[in-house]
N, C-alpha and C. Protein backbone atom coordinates (compact mmCIF):
# COMPACT_ATOMS: atom_id res chain seq x y z
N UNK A 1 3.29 -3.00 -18.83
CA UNK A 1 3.30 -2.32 -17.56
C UNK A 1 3.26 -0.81 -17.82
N UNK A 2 2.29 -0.39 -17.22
CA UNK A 2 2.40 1.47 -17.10
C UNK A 2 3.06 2.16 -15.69
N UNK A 3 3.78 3.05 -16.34
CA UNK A 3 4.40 4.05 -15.22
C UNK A 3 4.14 5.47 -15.14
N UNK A 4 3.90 6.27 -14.44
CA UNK A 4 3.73 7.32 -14.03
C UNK A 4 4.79 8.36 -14.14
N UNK A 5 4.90 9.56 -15.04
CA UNK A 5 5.72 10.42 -14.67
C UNK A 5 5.11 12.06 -14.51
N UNK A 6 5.61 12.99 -13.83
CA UNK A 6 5.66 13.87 -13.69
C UNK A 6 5.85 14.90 -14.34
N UNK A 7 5.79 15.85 -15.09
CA UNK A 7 6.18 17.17 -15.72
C UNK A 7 7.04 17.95 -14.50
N UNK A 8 8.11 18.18 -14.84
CA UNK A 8 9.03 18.74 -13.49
C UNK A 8 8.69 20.58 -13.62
N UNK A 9 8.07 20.76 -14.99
CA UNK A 9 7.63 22.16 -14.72
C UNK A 9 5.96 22.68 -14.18
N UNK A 10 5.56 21.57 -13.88
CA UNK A 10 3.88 21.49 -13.42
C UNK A 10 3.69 20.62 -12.84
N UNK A 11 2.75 20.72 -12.22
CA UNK A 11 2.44 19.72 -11.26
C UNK A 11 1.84 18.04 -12.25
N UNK A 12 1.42 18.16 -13.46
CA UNK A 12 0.76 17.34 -14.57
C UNK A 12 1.40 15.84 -14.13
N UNK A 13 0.57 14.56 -13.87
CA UNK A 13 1.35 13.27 -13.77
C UNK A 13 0.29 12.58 -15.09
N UNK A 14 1.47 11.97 -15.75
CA UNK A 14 0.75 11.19 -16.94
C UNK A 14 1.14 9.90 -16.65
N UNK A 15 0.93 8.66 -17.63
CA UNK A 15 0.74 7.19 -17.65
C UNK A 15 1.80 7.29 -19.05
N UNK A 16 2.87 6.14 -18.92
CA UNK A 16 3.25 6.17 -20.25
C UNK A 16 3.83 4.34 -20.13
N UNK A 17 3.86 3.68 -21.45
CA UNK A 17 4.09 2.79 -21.20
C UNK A 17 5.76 2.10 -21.17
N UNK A 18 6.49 3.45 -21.48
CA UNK A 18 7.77 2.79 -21.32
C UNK A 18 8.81 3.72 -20.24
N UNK A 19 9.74 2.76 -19.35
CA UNK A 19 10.36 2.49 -18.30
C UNK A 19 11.91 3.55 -18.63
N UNK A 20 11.82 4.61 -17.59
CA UNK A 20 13.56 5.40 -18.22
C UNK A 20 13.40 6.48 -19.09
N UNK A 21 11.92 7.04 -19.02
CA UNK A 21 11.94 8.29 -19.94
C UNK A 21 12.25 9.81 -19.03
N UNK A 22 13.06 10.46 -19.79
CA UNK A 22 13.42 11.94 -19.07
C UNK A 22 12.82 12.97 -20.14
N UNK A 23 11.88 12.44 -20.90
CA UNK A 23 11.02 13.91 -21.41
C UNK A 23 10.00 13.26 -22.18
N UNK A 24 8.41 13.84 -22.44
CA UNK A 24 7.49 13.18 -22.91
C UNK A 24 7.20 14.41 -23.44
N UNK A 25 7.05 13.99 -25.37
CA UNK A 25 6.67 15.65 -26.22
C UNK A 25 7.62 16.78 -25.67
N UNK A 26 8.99 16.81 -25.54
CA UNK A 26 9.89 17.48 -25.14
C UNK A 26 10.01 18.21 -24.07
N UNK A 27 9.00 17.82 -23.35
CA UNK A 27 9.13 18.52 -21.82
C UNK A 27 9.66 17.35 -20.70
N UNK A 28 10.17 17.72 -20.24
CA UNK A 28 11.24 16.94 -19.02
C UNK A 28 10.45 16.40 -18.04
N UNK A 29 10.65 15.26 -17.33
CA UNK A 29 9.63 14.40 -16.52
C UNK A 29 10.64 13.63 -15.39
N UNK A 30 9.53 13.64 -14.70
CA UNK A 30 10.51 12.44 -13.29
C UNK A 30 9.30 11.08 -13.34
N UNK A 31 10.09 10.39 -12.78
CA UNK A 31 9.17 9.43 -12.69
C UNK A 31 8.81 9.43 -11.38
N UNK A 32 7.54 9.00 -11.04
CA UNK A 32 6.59 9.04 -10.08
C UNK A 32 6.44 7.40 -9.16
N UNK A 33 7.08 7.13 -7.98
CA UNK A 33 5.67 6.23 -7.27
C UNK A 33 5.17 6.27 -7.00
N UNK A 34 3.96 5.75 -7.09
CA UNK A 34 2.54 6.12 -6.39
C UNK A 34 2.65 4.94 -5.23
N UNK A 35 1.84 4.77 -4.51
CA UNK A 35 1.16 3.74 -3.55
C UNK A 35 0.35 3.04 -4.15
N UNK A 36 0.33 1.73 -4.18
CA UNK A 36 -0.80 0.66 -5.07
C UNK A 36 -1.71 0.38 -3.80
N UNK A 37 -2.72 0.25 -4.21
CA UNK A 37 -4.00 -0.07 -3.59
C UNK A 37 -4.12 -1.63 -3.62
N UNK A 38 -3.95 -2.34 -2.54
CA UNK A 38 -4.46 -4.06 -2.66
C UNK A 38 -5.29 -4.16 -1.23
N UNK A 39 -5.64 -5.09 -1.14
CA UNK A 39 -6.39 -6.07 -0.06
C UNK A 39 -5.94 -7.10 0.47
N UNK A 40 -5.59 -7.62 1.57
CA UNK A 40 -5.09 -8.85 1.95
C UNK A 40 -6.24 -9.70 2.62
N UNK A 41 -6.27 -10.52 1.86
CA UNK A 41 -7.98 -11.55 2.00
C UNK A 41 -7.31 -12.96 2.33
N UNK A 42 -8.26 -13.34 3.63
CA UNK A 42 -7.96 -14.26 4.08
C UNK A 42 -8.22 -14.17 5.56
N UNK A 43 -8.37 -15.06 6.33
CA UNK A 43 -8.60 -15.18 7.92
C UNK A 43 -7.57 -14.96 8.85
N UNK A 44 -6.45 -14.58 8.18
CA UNK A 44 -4.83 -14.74 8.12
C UNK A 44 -4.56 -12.82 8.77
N UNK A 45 -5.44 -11.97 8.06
CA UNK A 45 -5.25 -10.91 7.55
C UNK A 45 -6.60 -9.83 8.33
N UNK A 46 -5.80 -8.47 8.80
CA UNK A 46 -6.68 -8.24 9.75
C UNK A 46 -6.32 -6.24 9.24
N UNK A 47 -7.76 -5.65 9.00
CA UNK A 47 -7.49 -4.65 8.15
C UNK A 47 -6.47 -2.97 8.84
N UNK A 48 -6.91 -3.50 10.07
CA UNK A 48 -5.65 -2.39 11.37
C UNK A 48 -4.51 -2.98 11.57
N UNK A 49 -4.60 -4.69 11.28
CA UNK A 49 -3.26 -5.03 11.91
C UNK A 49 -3.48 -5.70 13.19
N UNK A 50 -4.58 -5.51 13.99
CA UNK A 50 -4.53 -5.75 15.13
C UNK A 50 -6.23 -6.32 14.78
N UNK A 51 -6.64 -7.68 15.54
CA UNK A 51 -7.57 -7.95 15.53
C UNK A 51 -8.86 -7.59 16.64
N UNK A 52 -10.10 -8.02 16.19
CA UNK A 52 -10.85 -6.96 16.96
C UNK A 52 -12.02 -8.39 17.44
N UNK A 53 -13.06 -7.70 18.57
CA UNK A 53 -13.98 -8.55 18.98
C UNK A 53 -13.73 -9.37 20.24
N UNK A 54 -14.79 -10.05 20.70
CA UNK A 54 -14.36 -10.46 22.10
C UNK A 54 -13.76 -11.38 22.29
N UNK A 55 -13.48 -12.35 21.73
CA UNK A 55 -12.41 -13.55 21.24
C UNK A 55 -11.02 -13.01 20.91
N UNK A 56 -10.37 -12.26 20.64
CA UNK A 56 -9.18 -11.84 20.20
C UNK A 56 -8.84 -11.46 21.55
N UNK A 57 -8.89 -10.78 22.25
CA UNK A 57 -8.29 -10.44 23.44
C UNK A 57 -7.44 -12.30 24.28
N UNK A 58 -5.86 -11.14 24.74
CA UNK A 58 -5.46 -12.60 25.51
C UNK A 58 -5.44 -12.23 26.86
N UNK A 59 -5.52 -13.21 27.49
CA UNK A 59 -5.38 -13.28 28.82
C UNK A 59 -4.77 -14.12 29.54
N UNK A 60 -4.31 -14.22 30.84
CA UNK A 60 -3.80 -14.94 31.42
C UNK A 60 -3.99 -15.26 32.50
N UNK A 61 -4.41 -16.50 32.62
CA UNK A 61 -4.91 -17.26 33.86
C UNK A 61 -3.82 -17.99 34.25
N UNK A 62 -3.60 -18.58 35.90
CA UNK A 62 -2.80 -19.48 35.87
C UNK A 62 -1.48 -19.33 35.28
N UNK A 63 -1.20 -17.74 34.90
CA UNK A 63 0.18 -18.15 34.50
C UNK A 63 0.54 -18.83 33.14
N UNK A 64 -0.64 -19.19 32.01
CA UNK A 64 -0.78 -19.52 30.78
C UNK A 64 -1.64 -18.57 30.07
N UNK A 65 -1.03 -18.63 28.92
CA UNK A 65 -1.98 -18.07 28.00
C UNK A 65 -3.24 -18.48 27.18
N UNK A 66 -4.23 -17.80 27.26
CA UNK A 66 -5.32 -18.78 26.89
C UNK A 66 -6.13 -17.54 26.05
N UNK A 67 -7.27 -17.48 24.89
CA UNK A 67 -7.91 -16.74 24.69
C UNK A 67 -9.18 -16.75 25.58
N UNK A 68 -9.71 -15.26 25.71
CA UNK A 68 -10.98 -14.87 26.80
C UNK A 68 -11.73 -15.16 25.86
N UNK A 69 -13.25 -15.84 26.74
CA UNK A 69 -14.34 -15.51 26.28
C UNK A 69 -15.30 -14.73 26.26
């Protein structure tokens, strides 16, 4: 596993492969999270969150819920 740390005197973020380091080549470091990049694939999974097109809309007829066509 690689982790990300920081140079706390520059802006510099490096890759290192071990977990709990407070200095890399004797300069002092924080460790960094980044945001991971994935995809959620599947029919399940909708890329706003909210689904789109003329079928997704609900409506209510009668007092039930039904999808519009």
């Amino acid at each position: 596993m690689t982790y990300e740390y920081k140079f706390t005197d520059t802006e510099e973020i490096v890759e290192a492969d071990s977990y709990g380091l407070t200095e890399i080549d004797g300069r002092p470091v924080k460790r960094v999270f980044s945001s991971t990049a994935f995809t959620l694939k599947g029919s399940g999974w909708h890329k706003s969150d909210y689904p789109s097109g003329k079928n997704t809309r609900l409506h209510v007829q009668d007092g039930l819920n039904y999808k519009g066509e």
